[in-house]
PDB file of N, CA and C in Angstrom:
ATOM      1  N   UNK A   1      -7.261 -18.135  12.444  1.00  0.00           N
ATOM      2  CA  UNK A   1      -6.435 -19.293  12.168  1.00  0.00           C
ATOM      3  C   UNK A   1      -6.399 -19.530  10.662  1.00  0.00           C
ATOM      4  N   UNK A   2      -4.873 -19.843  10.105  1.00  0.00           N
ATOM      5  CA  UNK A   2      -5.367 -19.823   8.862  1.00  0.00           C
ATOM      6  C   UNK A   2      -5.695 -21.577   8.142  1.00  0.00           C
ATOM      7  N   UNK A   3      -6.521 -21.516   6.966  1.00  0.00           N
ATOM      8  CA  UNK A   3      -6.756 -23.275   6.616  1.00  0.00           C
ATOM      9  C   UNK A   3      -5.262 -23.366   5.931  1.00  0.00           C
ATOM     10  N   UNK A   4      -5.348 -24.579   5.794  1.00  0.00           N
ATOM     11  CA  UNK A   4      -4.414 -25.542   5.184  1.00  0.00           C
ATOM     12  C   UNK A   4      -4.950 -26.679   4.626  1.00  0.00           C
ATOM     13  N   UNK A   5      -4.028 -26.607   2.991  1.00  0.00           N
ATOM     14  CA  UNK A   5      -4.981 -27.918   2.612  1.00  0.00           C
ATOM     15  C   UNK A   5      -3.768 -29.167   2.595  1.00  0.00           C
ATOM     16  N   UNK A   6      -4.449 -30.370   2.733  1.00  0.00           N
ATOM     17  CA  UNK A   6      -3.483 -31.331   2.876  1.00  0.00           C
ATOM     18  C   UNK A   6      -3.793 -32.461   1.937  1.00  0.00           C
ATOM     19  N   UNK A   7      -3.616 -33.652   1.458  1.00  0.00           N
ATOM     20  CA  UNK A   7      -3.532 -34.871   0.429  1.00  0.00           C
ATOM     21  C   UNK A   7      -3.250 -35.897   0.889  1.00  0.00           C
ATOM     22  N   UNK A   8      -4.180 -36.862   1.072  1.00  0.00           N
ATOM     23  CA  UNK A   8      -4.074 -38.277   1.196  1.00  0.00           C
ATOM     24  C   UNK A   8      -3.119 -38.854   0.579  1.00  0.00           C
ATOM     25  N   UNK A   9      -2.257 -39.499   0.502  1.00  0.00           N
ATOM     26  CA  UNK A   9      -1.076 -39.875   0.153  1.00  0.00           C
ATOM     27  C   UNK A   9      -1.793 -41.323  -0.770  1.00  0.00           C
ATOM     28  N   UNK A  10      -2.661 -42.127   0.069  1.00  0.00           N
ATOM     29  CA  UNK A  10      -3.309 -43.381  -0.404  1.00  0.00           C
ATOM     30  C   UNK A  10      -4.094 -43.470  -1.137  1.00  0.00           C
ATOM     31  N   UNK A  11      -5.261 -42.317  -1.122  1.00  0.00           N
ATOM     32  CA  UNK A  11      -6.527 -42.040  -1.665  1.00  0.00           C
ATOM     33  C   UNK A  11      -6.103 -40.673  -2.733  1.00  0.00           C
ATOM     34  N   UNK A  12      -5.354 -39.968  -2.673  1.00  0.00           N
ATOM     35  CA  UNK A  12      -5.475 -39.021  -3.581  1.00  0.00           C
ATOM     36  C   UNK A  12      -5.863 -37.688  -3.674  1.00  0.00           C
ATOM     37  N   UNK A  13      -6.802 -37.645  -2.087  1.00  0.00           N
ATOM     38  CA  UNK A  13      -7.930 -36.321  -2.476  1.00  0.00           C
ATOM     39  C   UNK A  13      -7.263 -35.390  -1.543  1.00  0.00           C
ATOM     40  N   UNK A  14      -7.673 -34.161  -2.174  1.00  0.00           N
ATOM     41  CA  UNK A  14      -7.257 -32.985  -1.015  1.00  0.00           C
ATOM     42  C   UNK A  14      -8.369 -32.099  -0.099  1.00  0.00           C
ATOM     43  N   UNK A  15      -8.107 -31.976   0.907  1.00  0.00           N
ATOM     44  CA  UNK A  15      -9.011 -31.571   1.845  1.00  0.00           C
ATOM     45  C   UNK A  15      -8.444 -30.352   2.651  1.00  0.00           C
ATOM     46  N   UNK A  16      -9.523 -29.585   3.096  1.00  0.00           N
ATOM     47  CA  UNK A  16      -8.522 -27.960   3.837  1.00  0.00           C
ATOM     48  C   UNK A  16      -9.302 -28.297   4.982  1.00  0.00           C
ATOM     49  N   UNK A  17      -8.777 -27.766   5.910  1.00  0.00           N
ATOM     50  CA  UNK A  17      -8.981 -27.924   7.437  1.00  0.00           C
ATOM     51  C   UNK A  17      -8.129 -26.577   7.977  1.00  0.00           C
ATOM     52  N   UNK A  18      -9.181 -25.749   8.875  1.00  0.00           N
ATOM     53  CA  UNK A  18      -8.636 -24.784   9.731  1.00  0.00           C
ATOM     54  C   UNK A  18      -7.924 -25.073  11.307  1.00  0.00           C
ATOM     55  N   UNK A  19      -6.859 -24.689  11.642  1.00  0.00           N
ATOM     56  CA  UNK A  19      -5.883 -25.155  12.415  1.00  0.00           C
ATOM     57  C   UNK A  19      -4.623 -24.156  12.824  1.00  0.00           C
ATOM     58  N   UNK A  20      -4.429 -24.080  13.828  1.00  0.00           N
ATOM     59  CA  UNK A  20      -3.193 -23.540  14.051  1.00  0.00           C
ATOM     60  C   UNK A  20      -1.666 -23.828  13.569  1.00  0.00           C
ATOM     61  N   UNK A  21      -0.613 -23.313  13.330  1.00  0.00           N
ATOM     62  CA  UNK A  21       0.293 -23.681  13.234  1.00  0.00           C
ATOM     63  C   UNK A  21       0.895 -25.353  14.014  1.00  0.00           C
ATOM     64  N   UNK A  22       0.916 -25.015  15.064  1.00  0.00           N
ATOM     65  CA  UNK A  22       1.318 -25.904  15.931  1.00  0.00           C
ATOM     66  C   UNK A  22       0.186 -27.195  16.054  1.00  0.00           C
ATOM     67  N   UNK A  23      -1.179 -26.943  15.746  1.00  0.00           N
ATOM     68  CA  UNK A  23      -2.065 -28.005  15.689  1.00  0.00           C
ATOM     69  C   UNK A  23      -1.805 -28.745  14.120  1.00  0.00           C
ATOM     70  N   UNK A  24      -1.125 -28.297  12.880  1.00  0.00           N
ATOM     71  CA  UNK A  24      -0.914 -28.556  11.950  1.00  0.00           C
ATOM     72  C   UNK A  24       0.434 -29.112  11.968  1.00  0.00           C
ATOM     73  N   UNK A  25       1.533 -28.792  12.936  1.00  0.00           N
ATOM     74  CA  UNK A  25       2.947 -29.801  12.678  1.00  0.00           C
ATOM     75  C   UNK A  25       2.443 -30.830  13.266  1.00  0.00           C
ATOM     76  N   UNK A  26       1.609 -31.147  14.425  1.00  0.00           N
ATOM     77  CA  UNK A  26       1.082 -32.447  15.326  1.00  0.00           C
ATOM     78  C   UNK A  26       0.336 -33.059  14.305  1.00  0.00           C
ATOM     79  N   UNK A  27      -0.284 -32.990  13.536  1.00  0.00           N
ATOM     80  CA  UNK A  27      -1.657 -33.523  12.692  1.00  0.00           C
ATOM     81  C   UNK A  27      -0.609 -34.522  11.855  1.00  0.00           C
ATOM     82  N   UNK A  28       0.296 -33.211  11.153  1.00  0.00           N
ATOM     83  CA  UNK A  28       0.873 -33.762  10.048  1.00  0.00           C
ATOM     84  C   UNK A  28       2.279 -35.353  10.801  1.00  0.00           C
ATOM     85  N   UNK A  29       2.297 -34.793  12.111  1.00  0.00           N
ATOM     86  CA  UNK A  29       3.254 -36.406  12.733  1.00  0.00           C
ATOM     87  C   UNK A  29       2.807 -36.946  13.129  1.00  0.00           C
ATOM     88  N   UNK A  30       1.508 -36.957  13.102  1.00  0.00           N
ATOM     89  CA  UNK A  30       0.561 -38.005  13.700  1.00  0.00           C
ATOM     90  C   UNK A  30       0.443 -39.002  12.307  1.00  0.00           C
ATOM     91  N   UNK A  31      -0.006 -38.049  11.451  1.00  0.00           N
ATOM     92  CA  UNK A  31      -0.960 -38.687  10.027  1.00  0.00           C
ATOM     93  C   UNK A  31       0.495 -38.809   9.214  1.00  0.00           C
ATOM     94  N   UNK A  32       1.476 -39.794   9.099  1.00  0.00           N
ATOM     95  CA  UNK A  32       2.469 -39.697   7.921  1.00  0.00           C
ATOM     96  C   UNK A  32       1.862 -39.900   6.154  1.00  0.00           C
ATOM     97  N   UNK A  33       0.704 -40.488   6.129  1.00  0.00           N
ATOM     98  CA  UNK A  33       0.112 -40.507   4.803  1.00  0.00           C
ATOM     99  C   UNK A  33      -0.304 -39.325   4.622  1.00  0.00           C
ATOM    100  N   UNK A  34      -0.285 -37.979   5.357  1.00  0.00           N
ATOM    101  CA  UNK A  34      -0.958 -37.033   4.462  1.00  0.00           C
ATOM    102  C   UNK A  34       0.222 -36.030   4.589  1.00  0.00           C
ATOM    103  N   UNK A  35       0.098 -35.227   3.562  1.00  0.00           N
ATOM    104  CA  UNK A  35       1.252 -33.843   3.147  1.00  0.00           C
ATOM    105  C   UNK A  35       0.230 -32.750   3.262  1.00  0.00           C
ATOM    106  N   UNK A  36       1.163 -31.736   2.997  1.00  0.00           N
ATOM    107  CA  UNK A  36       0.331 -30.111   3.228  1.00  0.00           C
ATOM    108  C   UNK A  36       0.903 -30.144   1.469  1.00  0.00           C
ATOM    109  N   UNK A  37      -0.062 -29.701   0.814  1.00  0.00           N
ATOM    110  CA  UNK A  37       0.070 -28.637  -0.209  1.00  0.00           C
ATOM    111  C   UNK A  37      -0.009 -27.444  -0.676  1.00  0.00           C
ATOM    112  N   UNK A  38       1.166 -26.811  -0.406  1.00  0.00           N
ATOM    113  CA  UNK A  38       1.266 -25.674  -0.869  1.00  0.00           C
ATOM    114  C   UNK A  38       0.749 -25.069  -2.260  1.00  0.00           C
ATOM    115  N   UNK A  39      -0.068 -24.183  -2.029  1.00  0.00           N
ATOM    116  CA  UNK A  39      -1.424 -23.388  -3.204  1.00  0.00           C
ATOM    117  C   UNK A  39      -0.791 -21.657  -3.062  1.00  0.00           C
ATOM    118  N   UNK A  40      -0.949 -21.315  -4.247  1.00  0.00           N
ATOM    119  CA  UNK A  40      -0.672 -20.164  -4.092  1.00  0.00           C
ATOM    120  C   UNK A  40      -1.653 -18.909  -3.444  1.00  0.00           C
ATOM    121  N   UNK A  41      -1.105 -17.696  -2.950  1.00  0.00           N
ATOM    122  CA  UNK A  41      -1.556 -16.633  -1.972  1.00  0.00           C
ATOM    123  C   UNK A  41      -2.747 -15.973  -2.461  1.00  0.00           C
ATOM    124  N   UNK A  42      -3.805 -15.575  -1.883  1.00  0.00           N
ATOM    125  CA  UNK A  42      -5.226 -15.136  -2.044  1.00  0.00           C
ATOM    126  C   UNK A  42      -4.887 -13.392  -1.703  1.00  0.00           C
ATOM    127  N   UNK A  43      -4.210 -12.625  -2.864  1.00  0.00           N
ATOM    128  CA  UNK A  43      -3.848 -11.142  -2.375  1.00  0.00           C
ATOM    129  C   UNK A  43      -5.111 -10.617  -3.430  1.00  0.00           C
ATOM    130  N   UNK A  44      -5.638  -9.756  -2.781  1.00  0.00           N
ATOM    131  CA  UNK A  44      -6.115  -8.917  -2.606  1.00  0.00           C
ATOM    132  C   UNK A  44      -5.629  -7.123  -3.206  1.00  0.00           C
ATOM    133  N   UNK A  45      -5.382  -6.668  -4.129  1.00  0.00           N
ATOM    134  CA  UNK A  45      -5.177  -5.486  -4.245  1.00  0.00           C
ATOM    135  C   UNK A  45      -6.195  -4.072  -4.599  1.00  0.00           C
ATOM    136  N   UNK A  46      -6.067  -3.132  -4.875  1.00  0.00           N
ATOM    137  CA  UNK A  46      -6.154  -1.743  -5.022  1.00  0.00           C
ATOM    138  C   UNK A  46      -6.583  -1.668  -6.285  1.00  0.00           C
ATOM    139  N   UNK A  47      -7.655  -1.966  -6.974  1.00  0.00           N
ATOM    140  CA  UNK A  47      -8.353  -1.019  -7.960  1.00  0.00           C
ATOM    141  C   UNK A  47      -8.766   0.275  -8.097  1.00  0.00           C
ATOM    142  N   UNK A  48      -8.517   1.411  -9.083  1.00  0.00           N
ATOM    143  CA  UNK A  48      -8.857   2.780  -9.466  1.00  0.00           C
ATOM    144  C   UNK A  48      -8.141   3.407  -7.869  1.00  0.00           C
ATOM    145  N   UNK A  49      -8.946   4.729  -7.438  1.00  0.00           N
ATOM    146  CA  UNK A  49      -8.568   5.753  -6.956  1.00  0.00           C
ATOM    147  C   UNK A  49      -9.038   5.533  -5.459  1.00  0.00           C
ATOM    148  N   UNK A  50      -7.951   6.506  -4.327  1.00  0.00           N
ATOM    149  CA  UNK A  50      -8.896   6.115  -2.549  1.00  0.00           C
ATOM    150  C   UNK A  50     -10.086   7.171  -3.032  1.00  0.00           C
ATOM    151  N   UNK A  51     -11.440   7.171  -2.405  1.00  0.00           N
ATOM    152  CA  UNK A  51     -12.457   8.617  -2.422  1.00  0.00           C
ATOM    153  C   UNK A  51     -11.879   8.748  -1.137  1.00  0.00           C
ATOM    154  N   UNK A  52     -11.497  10.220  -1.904  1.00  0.00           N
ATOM    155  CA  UNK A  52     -10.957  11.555  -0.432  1.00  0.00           C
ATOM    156  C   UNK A  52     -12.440  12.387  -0.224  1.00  0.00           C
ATOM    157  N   UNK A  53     -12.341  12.080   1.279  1.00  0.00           N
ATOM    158  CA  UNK A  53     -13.415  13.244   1.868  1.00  0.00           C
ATOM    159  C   UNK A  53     -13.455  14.652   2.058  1.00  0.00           C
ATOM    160  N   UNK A  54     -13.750  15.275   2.403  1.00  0.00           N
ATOM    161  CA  UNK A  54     -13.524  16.857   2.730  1.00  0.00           C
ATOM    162  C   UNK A  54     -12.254  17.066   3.576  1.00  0.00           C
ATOM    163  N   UNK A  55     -12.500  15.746   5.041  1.00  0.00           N
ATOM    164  CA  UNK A  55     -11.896  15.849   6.236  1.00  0.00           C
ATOM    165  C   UNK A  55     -10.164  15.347   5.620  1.00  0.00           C
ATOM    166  N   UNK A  56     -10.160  14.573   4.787  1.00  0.00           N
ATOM    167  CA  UNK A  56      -8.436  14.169   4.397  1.00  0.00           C
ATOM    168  C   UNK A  56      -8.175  15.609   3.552  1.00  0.00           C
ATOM    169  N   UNK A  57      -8.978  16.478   3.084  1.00  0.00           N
ATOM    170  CA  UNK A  57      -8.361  17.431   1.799  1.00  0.00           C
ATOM    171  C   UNK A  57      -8.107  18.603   3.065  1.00  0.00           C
ATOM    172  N   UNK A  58      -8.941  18.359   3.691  1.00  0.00           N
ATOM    173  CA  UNK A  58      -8.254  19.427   4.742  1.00  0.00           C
ATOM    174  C   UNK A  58      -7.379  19.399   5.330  1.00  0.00           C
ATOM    175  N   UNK A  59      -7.166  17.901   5.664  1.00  0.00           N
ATOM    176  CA  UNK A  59      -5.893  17.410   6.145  1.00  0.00           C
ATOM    177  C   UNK A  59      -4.725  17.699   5.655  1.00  0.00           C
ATOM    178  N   UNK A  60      -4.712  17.180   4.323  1.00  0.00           N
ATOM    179  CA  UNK A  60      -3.489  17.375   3.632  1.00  0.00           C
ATOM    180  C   UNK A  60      -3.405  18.858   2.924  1.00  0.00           C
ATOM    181  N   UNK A  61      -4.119  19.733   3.252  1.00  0.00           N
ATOM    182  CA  UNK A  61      -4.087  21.153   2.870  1.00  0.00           C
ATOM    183  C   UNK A  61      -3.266  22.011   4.065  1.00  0.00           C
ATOM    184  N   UNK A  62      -3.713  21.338   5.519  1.00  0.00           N
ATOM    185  CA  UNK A  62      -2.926  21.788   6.769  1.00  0.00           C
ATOM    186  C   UNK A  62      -1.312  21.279   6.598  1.00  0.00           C
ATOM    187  N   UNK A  63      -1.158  19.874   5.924  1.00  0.00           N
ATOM    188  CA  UNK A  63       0.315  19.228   5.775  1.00  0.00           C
ATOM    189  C   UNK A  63       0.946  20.601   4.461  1.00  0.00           C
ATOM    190  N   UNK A  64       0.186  20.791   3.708  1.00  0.00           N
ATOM    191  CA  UNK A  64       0.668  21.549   2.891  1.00  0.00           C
ATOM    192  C   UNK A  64       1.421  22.651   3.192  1.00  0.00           C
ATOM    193  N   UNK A  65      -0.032  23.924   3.963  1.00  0.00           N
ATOM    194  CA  UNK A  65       0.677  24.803   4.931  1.00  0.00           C
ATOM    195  C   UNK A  65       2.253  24.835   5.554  1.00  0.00           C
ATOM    196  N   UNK A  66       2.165  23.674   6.607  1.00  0.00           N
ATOM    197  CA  UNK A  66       3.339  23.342   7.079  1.00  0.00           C
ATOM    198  C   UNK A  66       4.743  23.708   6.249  1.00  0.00           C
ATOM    199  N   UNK A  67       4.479  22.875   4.856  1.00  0.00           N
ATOM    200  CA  UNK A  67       5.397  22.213   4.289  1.00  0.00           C
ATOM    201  C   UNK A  67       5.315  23.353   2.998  1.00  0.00           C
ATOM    202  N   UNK A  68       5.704  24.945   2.787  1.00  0.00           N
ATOM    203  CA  UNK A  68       5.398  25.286   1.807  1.00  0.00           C
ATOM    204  C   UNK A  68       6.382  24.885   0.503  1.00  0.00           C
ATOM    205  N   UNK A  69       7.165  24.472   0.322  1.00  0.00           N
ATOM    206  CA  UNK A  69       8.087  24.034  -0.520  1.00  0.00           C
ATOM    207  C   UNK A  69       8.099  22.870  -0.984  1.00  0.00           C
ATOM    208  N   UNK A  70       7.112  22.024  -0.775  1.00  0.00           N
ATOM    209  CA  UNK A  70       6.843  20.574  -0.988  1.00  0.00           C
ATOM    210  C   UNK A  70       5.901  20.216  -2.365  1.00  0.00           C
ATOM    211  N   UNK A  71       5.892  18.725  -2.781  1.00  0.00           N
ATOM    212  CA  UNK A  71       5.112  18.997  -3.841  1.00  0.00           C
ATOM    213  C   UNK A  71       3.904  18.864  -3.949  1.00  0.00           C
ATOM    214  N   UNK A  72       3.480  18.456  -2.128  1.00  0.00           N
ATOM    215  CA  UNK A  72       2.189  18.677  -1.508  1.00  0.00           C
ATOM    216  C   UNK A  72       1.547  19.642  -1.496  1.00  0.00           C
ATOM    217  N   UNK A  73       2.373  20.774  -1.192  1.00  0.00           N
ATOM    218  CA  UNK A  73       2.003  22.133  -1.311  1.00  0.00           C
ATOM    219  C   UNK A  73       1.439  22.806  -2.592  1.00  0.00           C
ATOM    220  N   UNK A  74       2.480  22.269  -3.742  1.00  0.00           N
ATOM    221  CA  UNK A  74       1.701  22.582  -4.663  1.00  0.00           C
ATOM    222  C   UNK A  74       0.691  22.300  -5.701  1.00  0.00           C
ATOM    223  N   UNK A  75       0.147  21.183  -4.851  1.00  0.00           N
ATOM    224  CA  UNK A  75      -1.308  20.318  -5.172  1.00  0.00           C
ATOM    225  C   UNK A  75      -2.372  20.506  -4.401  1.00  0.00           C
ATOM    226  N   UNK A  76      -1.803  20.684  -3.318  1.00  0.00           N
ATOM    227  CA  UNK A  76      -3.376  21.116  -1.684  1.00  0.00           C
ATOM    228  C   UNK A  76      -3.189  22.606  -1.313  1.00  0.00           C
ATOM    229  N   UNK A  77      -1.970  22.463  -1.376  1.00  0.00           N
ATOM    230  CA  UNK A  77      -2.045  24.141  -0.544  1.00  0.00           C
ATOM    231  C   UNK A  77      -3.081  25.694  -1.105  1.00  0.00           C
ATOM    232  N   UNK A  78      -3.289  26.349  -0.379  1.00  0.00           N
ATOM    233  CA  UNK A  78      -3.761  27.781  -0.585  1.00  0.00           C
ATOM    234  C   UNK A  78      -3.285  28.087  -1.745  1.00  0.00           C
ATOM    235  N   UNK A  79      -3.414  28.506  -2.653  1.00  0.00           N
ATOM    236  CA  UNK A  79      -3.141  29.789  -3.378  1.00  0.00           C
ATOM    237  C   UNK A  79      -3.301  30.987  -3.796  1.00  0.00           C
ATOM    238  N   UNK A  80      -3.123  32.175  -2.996  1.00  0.00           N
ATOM    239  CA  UNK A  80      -3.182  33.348  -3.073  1.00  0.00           C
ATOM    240  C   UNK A  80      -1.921  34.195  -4.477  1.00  0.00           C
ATOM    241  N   UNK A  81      -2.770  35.169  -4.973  1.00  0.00           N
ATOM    242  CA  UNK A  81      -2.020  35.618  -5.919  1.00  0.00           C
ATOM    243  C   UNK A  81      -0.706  36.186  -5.729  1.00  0.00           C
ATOM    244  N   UNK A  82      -0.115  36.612  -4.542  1.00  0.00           N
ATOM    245  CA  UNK A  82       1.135  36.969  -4.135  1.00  0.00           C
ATOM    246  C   UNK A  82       1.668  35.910  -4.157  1.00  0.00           C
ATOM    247  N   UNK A  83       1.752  34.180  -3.356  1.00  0.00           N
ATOM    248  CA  UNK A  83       2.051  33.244  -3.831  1.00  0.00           C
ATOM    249  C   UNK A  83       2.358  32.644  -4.940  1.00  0.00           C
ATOM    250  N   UNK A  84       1.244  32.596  -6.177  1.00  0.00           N
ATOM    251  CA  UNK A  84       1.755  32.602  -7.467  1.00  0.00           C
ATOM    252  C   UNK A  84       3.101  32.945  -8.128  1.00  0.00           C
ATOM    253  N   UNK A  85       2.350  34.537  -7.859  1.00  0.00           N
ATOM    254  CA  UNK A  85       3.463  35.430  -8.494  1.00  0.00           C
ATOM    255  C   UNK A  85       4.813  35.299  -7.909  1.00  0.00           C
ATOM    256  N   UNK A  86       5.071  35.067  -6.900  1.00  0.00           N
ATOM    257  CA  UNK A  86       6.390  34.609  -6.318  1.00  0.00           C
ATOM    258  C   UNK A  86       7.071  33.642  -6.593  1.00  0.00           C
ATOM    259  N   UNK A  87       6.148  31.956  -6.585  1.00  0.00           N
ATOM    260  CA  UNK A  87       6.633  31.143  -7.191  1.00  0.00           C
ATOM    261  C   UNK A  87       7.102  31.096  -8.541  1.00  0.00           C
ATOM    262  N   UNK A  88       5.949  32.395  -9.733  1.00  0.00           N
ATOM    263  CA  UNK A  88       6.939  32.398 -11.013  1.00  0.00           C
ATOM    264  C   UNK A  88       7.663  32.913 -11.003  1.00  0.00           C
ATOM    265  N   UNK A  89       7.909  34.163 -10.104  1.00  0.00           N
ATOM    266  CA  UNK A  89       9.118  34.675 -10.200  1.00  0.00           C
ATOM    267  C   UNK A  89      10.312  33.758  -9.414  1.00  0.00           C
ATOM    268  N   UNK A  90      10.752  33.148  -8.862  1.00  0.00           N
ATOM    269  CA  UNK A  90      11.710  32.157  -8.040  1.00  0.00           C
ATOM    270  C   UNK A  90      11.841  31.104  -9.347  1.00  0.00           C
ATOM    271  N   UNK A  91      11.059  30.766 -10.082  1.00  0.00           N
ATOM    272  CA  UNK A  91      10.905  30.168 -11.207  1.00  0.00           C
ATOM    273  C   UNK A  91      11.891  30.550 -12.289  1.00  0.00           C
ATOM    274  N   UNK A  92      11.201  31.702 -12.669  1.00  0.00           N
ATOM    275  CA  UNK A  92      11.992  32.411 -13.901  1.00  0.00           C
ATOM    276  C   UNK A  92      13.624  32.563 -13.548  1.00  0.00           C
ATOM    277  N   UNK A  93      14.016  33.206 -12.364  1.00  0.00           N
ATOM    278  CA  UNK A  93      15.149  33.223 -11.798  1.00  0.00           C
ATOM    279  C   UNK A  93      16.326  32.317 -11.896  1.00  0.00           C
ATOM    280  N   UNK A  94      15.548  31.019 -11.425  1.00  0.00           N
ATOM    281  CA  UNK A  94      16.385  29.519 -11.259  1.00  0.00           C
ATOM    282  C   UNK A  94      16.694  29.459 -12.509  1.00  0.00           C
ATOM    283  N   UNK A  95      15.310  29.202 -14.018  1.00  0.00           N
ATOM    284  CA  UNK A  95      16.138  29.405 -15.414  1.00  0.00           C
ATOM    285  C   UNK A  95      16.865  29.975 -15.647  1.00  0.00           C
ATOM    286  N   UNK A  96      17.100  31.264 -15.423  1.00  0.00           N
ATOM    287  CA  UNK A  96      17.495  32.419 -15.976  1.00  0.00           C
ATOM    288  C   UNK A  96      19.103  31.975 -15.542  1.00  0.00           C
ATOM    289  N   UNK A  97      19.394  31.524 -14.151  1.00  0.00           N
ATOM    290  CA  UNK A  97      20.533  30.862 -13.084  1.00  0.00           C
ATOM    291  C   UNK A  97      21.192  30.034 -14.015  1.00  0.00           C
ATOM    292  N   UNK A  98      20.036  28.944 -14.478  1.00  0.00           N
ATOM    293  CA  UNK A  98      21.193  27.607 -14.767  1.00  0.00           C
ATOM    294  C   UNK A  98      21.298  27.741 -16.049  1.00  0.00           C
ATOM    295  N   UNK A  99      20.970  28.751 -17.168  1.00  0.00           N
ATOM    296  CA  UNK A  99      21.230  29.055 -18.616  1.00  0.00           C
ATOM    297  C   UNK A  99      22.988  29.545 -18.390  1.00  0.00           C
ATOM    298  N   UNK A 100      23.181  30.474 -17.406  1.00  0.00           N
ATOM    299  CA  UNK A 100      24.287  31.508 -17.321  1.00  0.00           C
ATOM    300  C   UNK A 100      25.649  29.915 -17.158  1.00  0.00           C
ATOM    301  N   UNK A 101      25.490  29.252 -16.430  1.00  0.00           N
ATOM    302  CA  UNK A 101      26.708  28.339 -16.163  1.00  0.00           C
ATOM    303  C   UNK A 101      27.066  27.426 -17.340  1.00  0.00           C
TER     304      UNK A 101
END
C-alpha cells in the first residue's frame, strides 16, 4: 500500500499515513480540513556496470552463435581465425564497393 502524506488545513502540520487508494478518497471526504500533498517520486536508479556471471556470458555467447551478423556477435561470439579472416575480407570488399560509386 502506498503512504500518503496529508496537512491539517487548521493546524498546519503534515502527517503520512499508509492506506489504500480507495481508503484515502474516503479519509479525505470524511476529513474536509485535511489535503493530500503531493511530494515528489522516491526513484531509485542504476549506478556503474550489471556483474555478468559466467552463466549470462554464456548466454549471450549462444545469442551470438545464433545471430552471426549481429553486433552481439561481434562482442560474445567465438572467434576462430577463418572467421576473422573472412570478416576482413567482407570488410575490405564493402570499402573497396562504396569508393567505386
Amino acid at each position: 500500500m502506498p503512504i500518503y502524506t496529508f496537512k491539517n488545513k487548521k493546524t498546519g502540520k503534515e502527517f503520512d499515513d499508509m492506506m489504500s487508494i480507495a481508503e484515502m478518497e474516503e479519509y479525505l471526504d470524511k476529513n474536509k480540513h485535511i489535503t493530500q500533498v503531493i511530494k515528489g517520486l522516491n526513484i531509485v536508479s542504476g549506478v556503474g556496470s550489471i556483474k555478468q556471471d559466467s552463466g549470462w556470458k554464456d548466454n549471450l555467447s549462444r545469442i551470438a552463435e545464433a545471430h552471426p551478423q549481429s553486433a552481439l556477435a561481434e562482442r560474445y561470439g567465438k572467434k576462430d581465425i577463418k572467421k576473422i579472416k573472412t570478416q576482413q575480407a567482407l570488410s575490405k570488399n564493402k570499402r573497396r564497393l562504396r569508393g567505386k560509386k
